[in-house]
PDB file of N, CA and C in Angstrom:
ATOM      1  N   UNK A   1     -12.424  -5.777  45.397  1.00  0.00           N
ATOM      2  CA  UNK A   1     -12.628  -6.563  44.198  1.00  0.00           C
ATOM      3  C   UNK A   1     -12.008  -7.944  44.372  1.00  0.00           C
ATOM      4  N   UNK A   2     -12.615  -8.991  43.566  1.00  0.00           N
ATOM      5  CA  UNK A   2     -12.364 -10.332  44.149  1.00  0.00           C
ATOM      6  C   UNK A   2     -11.023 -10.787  42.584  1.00  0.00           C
ATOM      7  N   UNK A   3     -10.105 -11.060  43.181  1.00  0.00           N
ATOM      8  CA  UNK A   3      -8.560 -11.299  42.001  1.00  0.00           C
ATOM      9  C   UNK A   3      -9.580 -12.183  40.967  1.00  0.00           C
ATOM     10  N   UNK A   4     -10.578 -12.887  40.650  1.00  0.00           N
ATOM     11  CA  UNK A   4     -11.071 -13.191  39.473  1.00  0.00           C
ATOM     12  C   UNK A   4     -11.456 -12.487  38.715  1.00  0.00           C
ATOM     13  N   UNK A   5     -12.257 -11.135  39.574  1.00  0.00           N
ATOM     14  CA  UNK A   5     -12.660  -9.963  38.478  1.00  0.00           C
ATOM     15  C   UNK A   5     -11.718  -9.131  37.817  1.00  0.00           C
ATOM     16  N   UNK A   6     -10.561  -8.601  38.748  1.00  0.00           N
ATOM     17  CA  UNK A   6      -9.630  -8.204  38.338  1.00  0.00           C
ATOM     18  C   UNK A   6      -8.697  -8.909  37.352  1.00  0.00           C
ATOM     19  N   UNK A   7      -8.759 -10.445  37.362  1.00  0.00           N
ATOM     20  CA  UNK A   7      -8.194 -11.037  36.153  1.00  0.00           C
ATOM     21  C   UNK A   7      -8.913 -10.898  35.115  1.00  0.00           C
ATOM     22  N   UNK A   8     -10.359 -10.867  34.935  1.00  0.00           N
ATOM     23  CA  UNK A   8     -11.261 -10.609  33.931  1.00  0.00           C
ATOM     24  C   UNK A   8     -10.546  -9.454  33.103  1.00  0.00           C
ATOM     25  N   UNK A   9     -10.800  -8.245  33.999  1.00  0.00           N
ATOM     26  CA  UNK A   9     -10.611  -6.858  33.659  1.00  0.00           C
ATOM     27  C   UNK A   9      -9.679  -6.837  32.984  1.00  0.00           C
ATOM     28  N   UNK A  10      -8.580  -7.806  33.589  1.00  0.00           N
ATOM     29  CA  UNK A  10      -6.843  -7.352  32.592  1.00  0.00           C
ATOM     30  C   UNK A  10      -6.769  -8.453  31.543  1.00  0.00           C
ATOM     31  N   UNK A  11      -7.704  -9.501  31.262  1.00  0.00           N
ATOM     32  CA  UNK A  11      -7.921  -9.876  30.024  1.00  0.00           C
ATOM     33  C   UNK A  11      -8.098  -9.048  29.028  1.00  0.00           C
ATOM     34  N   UNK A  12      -9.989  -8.582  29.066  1.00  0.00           N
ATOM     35  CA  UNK A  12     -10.566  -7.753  28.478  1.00  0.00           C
ATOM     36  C   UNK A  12      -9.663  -6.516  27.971  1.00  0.00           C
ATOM     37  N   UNK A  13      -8.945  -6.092  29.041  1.00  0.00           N
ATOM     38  CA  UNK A  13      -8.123  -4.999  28.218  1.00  0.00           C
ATOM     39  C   UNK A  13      -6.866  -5.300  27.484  1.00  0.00           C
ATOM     40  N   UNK A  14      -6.557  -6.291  27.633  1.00  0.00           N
ATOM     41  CA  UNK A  14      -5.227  -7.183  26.667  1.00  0.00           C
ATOM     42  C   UNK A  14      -5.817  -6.918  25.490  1.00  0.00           C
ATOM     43  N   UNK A  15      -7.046  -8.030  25.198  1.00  0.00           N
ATOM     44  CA  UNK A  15      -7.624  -8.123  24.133  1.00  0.00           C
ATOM     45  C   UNK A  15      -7.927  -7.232  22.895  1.00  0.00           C
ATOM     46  N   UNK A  16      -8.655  -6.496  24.341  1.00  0.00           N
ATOM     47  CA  UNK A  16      -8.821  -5.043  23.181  1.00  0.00           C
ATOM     48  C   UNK A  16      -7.856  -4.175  22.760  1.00  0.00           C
ATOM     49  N   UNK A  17      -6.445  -3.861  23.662  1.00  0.00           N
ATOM     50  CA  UNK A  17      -5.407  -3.434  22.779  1.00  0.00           C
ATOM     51  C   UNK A  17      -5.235  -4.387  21.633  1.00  0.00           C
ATOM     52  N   UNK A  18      -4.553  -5.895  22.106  1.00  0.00           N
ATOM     53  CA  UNK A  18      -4.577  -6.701  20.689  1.00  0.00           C
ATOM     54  C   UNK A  18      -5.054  -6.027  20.084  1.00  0.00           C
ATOM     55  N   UNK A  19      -6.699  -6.086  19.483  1.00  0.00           N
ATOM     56  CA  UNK A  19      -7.691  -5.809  18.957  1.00  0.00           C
ATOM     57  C   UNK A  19      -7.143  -4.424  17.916  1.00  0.00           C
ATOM     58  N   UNK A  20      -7.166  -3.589  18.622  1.00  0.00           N
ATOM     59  CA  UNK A  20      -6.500  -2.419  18.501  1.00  0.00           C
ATOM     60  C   UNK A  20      -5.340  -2.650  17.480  1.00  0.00           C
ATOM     61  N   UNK A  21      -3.948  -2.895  18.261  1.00  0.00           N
ATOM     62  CA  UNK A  21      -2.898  -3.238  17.377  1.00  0.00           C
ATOM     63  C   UNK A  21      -3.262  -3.851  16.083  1.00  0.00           C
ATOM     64  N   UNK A  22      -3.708  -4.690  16.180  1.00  0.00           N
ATOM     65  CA  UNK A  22      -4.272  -5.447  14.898  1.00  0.00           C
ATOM     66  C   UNK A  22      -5.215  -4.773  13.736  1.00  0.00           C
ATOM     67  N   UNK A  23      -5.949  -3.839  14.399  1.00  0.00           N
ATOM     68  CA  UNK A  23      -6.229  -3.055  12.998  1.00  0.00           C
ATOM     69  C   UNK A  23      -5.267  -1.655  12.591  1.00  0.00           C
ATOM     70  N   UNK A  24      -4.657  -2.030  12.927  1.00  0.00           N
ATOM     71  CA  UNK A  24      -3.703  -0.493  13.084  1.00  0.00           C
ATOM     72  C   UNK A  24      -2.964  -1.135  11.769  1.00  0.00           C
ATOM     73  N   UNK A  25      -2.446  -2.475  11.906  1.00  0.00           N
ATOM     74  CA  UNK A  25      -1.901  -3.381  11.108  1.00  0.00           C
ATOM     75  C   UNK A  25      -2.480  -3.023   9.955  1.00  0.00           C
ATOM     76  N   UNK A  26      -3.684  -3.589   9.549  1.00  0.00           N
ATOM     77  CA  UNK A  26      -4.764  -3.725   8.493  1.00  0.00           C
ATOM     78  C   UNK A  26      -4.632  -2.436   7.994  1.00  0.00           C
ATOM     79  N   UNK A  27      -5.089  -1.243   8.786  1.00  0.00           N
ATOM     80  CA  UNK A  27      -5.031  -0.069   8.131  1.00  0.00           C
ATOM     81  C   UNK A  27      -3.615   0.171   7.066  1.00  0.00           C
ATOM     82  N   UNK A  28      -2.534  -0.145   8.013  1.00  0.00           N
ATOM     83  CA  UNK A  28      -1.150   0.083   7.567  1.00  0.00           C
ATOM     84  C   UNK A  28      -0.745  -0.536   5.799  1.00  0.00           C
ATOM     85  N   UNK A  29      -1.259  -1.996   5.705  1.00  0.00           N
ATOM     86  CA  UNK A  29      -1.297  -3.102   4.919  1.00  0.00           C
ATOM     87  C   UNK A  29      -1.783  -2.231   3.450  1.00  0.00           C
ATOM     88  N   UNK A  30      -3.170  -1.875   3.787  1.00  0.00           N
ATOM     89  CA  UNK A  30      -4.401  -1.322   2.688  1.00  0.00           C
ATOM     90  C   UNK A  30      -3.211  -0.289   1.778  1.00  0.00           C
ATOM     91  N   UNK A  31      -2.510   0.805   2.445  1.00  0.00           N
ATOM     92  CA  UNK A  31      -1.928   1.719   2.050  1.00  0.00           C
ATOM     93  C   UNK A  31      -0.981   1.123   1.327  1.00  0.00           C
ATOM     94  N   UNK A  32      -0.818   0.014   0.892  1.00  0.00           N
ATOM     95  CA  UNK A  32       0.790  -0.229   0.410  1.00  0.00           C
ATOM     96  C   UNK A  32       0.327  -0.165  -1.041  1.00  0.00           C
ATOM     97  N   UNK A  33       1.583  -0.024  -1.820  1.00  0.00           N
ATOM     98  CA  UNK A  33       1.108   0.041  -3.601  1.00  0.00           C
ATOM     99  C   UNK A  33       1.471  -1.389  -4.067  1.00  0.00           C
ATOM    100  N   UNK A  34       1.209  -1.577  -5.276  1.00  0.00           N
ATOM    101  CA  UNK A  34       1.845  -3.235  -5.310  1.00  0.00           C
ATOM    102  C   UNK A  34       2.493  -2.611  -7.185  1.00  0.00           C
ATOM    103  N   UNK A  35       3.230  -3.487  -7.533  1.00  0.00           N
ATOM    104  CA  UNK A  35       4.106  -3.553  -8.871  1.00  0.00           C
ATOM    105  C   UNK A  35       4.100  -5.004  -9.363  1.00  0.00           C
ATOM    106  N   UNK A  36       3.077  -4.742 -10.872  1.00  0.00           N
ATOM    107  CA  UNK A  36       2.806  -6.181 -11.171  1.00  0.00           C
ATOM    108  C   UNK A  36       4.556  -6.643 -12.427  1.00  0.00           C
ATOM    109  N   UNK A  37       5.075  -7.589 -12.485  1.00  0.00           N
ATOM    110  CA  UNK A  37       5.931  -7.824 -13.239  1.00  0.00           C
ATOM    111  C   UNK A  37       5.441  -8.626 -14.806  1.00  0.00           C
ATOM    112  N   UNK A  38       6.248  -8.342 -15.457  1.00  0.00           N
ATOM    113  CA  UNK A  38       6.198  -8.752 -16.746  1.00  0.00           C
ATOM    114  C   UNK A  38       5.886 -10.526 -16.632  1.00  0.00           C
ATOM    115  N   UNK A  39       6.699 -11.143 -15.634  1.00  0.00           N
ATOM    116  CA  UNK A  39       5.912 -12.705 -15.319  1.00  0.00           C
ATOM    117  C   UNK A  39       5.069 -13.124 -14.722  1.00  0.00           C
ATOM    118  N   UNK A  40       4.332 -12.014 -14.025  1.00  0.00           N
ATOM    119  CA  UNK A  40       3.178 -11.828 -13.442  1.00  0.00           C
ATOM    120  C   UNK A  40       3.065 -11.783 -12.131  1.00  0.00           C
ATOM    121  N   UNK A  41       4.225 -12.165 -11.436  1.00  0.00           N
ATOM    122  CA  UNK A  41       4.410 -11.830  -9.998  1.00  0.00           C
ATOM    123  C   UNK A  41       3.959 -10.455  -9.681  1.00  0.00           C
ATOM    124  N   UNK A  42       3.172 -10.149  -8.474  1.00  0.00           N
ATOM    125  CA  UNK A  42       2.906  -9.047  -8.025  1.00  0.00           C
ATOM    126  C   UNK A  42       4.267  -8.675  -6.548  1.00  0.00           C
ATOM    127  N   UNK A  43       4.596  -7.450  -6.007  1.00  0.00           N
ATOM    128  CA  UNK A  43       5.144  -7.226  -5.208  1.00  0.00           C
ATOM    129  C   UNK A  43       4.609  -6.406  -4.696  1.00  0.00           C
ATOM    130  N   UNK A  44       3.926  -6.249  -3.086  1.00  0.00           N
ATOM    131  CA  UNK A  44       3.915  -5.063  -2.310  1.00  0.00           C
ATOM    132  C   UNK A  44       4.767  -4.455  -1.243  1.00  0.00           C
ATOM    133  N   UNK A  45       4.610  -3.456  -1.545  1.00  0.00           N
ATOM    134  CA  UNK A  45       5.821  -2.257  -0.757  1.00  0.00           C
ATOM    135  C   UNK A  45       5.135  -0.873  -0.030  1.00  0.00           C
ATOM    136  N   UNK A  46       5.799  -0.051   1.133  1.00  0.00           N
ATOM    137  CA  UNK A  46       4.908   1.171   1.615  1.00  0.00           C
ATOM    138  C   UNK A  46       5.383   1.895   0.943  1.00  0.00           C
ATOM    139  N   UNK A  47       6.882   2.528   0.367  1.00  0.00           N
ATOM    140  CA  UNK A  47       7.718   3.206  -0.195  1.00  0.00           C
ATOM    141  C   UNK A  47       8.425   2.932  -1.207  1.00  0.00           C
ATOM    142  N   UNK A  48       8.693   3.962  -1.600  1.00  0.00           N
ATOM    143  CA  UNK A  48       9.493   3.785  -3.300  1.00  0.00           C
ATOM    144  C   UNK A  48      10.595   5.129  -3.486  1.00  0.00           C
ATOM    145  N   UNK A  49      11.175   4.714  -4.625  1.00  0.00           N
ATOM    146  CA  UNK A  49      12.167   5.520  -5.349  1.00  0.00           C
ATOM    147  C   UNK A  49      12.599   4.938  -6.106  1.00  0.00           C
ATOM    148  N   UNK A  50      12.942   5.910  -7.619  1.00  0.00           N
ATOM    149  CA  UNK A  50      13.075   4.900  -8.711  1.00  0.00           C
ATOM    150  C   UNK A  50      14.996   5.777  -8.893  1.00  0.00           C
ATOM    151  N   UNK A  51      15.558   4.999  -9.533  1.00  0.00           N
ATOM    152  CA  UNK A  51      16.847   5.593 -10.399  1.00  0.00           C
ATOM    153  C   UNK A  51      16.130   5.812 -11.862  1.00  0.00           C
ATOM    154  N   UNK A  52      17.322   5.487 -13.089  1.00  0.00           N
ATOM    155  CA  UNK A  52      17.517   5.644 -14.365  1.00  0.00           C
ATOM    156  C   UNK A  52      16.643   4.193 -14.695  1.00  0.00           C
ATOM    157  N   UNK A  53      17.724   3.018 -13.615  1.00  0.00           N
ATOM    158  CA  UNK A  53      16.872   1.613 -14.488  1.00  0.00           C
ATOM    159  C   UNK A  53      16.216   1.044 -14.092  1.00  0.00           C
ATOM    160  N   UNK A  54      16.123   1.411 -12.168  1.00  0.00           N
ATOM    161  CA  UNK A  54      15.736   0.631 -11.122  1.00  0.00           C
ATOM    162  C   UNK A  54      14.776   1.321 -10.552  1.00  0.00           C
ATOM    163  N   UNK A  55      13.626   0.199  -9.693  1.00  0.00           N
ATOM    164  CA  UNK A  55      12.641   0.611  -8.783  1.00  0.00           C
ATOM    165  C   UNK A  55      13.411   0.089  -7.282  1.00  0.00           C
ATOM    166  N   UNK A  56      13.351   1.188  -6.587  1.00  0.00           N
ATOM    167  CA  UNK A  56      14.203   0.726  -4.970  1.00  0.00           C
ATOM    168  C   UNK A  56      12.499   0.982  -4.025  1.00  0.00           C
ATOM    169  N   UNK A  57      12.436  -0.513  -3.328  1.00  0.00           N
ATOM    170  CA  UNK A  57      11.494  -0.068  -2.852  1.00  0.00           C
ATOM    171  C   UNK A  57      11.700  -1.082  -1.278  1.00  0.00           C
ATOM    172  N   UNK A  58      10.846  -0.477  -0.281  1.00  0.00           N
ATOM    173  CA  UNK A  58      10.204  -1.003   1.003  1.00  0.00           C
ATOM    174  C   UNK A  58       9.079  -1.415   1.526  1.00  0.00           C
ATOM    175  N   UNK A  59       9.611  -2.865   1.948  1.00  0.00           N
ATOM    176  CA  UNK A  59       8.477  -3.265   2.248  1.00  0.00           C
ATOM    177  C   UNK A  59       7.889  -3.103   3.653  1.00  0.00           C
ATOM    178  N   UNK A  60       6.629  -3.876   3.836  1.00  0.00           N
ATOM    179  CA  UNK A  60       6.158  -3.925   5.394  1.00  0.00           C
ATOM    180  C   UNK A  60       6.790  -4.014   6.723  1.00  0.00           C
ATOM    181  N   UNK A  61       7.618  -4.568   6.335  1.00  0.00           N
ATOM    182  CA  UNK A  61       8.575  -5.421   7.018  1.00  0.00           C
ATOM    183  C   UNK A  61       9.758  -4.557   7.172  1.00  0.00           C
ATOM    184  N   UNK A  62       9.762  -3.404   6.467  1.00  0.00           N
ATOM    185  CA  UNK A  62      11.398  -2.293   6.217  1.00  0.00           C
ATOM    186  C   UNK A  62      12.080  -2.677   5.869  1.00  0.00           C
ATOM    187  N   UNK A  63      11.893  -4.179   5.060  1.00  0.00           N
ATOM    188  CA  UNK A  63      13.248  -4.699   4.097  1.00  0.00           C
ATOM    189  C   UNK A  63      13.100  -3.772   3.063  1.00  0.00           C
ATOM    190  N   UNK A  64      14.638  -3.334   2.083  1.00  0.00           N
ATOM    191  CA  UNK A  64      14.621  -2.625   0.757  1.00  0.00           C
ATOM    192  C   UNK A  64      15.492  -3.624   0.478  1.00  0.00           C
ATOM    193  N   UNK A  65      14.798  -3.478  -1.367  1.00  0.00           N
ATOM    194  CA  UNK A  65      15.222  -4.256  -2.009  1.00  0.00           C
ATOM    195  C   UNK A  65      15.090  -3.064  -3.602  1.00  0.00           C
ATOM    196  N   UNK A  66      15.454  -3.630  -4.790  1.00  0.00           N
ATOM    197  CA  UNK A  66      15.059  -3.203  -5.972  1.00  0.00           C
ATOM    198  C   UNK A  66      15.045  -4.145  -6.967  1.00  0.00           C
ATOM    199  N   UNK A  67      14.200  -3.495  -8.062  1.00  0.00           N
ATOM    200  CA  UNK A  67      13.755  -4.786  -9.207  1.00  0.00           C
ATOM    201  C   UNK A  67      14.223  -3.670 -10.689  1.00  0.00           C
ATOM    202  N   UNK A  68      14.848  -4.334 -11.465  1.00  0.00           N
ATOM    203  CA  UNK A  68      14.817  -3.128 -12.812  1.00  0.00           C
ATOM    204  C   UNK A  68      13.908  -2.682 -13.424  1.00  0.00           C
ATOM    205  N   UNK A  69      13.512  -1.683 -13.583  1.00  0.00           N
ATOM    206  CA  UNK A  69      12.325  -1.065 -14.027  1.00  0.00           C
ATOM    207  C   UNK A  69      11.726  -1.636 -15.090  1.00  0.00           C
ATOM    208  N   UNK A  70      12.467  -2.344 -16.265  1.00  0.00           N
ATOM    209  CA  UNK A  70      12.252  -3.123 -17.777  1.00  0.00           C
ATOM    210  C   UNK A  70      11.742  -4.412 -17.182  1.00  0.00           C
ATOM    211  N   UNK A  71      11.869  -4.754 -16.012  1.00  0.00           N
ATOM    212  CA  UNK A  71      10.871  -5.658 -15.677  1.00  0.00           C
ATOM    213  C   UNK A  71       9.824  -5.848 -15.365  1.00  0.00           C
ATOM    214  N   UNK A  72       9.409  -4.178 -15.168  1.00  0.00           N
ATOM    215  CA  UNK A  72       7.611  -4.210 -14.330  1.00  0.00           C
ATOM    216  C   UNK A  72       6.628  -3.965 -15.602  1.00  0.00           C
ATOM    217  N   UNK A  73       5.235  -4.510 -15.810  1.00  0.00           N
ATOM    218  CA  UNK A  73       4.307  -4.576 -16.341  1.00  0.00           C
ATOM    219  C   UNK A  73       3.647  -3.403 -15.929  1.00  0.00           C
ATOM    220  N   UNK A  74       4.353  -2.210 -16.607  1.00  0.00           N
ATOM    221  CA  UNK A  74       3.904  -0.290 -16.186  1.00  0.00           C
ATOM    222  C   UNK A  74       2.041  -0.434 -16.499  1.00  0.00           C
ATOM    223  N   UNK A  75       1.391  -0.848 -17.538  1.00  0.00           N
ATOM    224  CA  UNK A  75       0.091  -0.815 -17.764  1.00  0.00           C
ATOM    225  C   UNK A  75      -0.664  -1.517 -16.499  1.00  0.00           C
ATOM    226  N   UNK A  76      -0.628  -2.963 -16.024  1.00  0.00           N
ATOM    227  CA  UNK A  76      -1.414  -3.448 -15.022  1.00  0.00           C
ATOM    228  C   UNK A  76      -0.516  -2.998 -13.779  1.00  0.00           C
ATOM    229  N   UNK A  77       0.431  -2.539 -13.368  1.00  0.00           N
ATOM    230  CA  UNK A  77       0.719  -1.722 -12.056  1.00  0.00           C
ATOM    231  C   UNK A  77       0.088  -0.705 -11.664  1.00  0.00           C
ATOM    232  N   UNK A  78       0.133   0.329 -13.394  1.00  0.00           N
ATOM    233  CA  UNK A  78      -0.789   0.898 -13.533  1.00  0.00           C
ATOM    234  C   UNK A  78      -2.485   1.025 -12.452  1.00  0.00           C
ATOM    235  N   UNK A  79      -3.026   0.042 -13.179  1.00  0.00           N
ATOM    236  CA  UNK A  79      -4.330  -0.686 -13.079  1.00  0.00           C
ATOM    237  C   UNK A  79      -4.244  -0.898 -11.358  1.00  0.00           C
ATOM    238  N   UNK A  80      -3.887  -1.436 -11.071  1.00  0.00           N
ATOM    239  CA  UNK A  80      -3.337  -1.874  -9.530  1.00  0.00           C
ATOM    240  C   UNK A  80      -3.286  -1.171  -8.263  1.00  0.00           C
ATOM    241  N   UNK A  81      -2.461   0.268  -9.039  1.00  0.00           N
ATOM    242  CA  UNK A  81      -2.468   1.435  -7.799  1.00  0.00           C
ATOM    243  C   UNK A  81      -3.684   2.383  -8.503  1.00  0.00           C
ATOM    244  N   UNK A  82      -4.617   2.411  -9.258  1.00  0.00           N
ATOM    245  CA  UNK A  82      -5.430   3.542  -9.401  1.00  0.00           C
ATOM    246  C   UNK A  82      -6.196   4.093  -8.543  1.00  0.00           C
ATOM    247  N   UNK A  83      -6.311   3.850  -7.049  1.00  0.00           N
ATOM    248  CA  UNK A  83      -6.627   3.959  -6.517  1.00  0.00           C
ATOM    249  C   UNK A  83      -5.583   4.946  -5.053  1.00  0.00           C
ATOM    250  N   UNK A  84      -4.420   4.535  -5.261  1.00  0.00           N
ATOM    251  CA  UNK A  84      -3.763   5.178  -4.132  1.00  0.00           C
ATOM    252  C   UNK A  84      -3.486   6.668  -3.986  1.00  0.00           C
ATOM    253  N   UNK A  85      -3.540   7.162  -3.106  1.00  0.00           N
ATOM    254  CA  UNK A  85      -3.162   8.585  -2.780  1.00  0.00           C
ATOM    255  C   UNK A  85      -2.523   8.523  -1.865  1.00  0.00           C
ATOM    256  N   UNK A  86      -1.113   9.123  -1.976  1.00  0.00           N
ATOM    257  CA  UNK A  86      -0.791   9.632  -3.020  1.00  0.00           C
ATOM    258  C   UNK A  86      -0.333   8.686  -5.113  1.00  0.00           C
ATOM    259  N   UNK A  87      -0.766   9.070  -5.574  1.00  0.00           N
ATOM    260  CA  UNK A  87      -0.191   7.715  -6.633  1.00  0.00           C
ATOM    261  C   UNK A  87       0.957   7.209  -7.049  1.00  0.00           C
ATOM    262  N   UNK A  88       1.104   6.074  -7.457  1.00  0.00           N
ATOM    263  CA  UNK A  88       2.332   5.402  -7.791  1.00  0.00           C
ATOM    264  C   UNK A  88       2.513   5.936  -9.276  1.00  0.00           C
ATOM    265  N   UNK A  89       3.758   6.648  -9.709  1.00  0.00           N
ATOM    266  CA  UNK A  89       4.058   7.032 -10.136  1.00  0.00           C
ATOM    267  C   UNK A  89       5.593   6.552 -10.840  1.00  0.00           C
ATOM    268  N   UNK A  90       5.387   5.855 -11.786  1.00  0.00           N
ATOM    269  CA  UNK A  90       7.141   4.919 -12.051  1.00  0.00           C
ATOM    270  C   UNK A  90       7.469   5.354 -13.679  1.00  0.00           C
ATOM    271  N   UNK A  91       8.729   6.022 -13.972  1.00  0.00           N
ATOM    272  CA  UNK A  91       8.915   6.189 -15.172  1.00  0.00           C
ATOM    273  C   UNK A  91       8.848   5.272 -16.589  1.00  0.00           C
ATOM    274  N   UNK A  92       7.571   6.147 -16.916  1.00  0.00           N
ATOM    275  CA  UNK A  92       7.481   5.252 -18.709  1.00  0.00           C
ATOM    276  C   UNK A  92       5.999   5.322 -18.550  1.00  0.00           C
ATOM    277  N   UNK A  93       5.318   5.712 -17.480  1.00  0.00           N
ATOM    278  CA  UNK A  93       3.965   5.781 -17.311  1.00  0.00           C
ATOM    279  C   UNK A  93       3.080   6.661 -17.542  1.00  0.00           C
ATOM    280  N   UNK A  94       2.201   6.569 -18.187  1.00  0.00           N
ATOM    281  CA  UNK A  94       1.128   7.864 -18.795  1.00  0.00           C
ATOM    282  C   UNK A  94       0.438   8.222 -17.606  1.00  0.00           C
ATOM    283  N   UNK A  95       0.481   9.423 -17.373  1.00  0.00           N
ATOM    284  CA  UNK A  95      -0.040  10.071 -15.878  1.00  0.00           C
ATOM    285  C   UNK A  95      -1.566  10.445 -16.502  1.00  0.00           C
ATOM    286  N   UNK A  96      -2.734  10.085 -15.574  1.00  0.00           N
ATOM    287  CA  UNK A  96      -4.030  10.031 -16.090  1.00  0.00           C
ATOM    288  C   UNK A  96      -4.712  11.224 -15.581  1.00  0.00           C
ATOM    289  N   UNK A  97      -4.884  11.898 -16.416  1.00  0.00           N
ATOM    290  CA  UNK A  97      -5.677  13.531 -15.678  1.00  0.00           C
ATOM    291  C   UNK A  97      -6.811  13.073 -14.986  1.00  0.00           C
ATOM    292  N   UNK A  98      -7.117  14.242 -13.572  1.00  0.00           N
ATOM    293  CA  UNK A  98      -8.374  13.828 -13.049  1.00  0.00           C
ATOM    294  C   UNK A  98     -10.022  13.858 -13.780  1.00  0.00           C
ATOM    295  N   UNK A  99     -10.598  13.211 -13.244  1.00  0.00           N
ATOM    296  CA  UNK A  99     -11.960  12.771 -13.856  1.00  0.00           C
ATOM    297  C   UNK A  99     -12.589  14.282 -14.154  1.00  0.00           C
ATOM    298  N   UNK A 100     -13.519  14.761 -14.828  1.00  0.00           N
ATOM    299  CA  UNK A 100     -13.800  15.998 -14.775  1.00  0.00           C
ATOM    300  C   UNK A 100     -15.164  15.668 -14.814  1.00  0.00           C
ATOM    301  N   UNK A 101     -16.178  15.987 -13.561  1.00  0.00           N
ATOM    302  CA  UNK A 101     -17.251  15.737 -13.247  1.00  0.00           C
ATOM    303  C   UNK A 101     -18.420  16.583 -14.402  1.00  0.00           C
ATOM    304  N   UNK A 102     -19.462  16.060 -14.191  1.00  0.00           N
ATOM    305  CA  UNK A 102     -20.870  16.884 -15.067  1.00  0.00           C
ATOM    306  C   UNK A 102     -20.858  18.193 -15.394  1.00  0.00           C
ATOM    307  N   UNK A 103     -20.372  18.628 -14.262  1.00  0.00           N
ATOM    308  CA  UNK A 103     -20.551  20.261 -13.811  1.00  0.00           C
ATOM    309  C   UNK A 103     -19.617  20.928 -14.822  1.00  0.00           C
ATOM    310  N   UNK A 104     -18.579  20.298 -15.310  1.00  0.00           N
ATOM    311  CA  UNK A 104     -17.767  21.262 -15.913  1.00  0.00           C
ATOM    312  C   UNK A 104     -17.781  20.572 -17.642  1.00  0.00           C
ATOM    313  N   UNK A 105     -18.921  20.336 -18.109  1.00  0.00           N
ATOM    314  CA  UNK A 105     -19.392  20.181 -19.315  1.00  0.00           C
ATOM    315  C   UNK A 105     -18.621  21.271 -20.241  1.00  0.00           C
ATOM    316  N   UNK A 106     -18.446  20.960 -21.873  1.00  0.00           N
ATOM    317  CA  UNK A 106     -18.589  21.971 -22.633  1.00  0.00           C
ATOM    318  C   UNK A 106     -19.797  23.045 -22.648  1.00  0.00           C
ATOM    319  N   UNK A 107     -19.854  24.180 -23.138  1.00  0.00           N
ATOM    320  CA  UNK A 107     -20.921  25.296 -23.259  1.00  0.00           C
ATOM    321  C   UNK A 107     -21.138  25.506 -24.871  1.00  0.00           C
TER     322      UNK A 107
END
């Protein structure tokens, strides 16, 4: 093999790990929950735990930090994570029963 092709080759496969790494990223990102605040700042985090007054949470990055719970906007955080599984779940919040499809109509 002539060292140009072989430099090709170990491009191409750089790249495509990059490539790789980089959606691994994206995937990682999608999963995070976010917590909208009463001033409207949003915050995203992968992990949580709440106390009595506080939300302790982690971000992307594995910084922890916490915000007092009387500060988050529980209705549009709400709104925000309805989608995550497992769900965000923060005290003072009305837990929303699952959808109950056609099939299980009254009789």
């Amino acid at each position: 093999m002539s060292t140009d092709y072989k430099y090709h080759i170990d491009i191409v496969a750089k790249c495509g790990l990059f490539a790789f790494l980089a959606a691994l990223l994206l995937v990682g990102s999608a999963n995070a929950y976010q917590v909208a605040l009463k001033d409207g700042t949003k915050i995203k985090f992968v992990a949580y735990r709440t106390t009595e007054t506080r939300l302790l949470y982690t971000d992307e990055h594995n910084h922890e930090s916490s915000i007092p719970l009387s500060s988050i906007d529980l209705d549009r955080t709400q709104q925000l994570n309805a989608e995550e599984h497992p769900p965000l779940i923060l005290p003072g919040m009305t837990v929303q029963p699952p959808a109950r499809g056609s099939d299980h109509g009254s009789r």
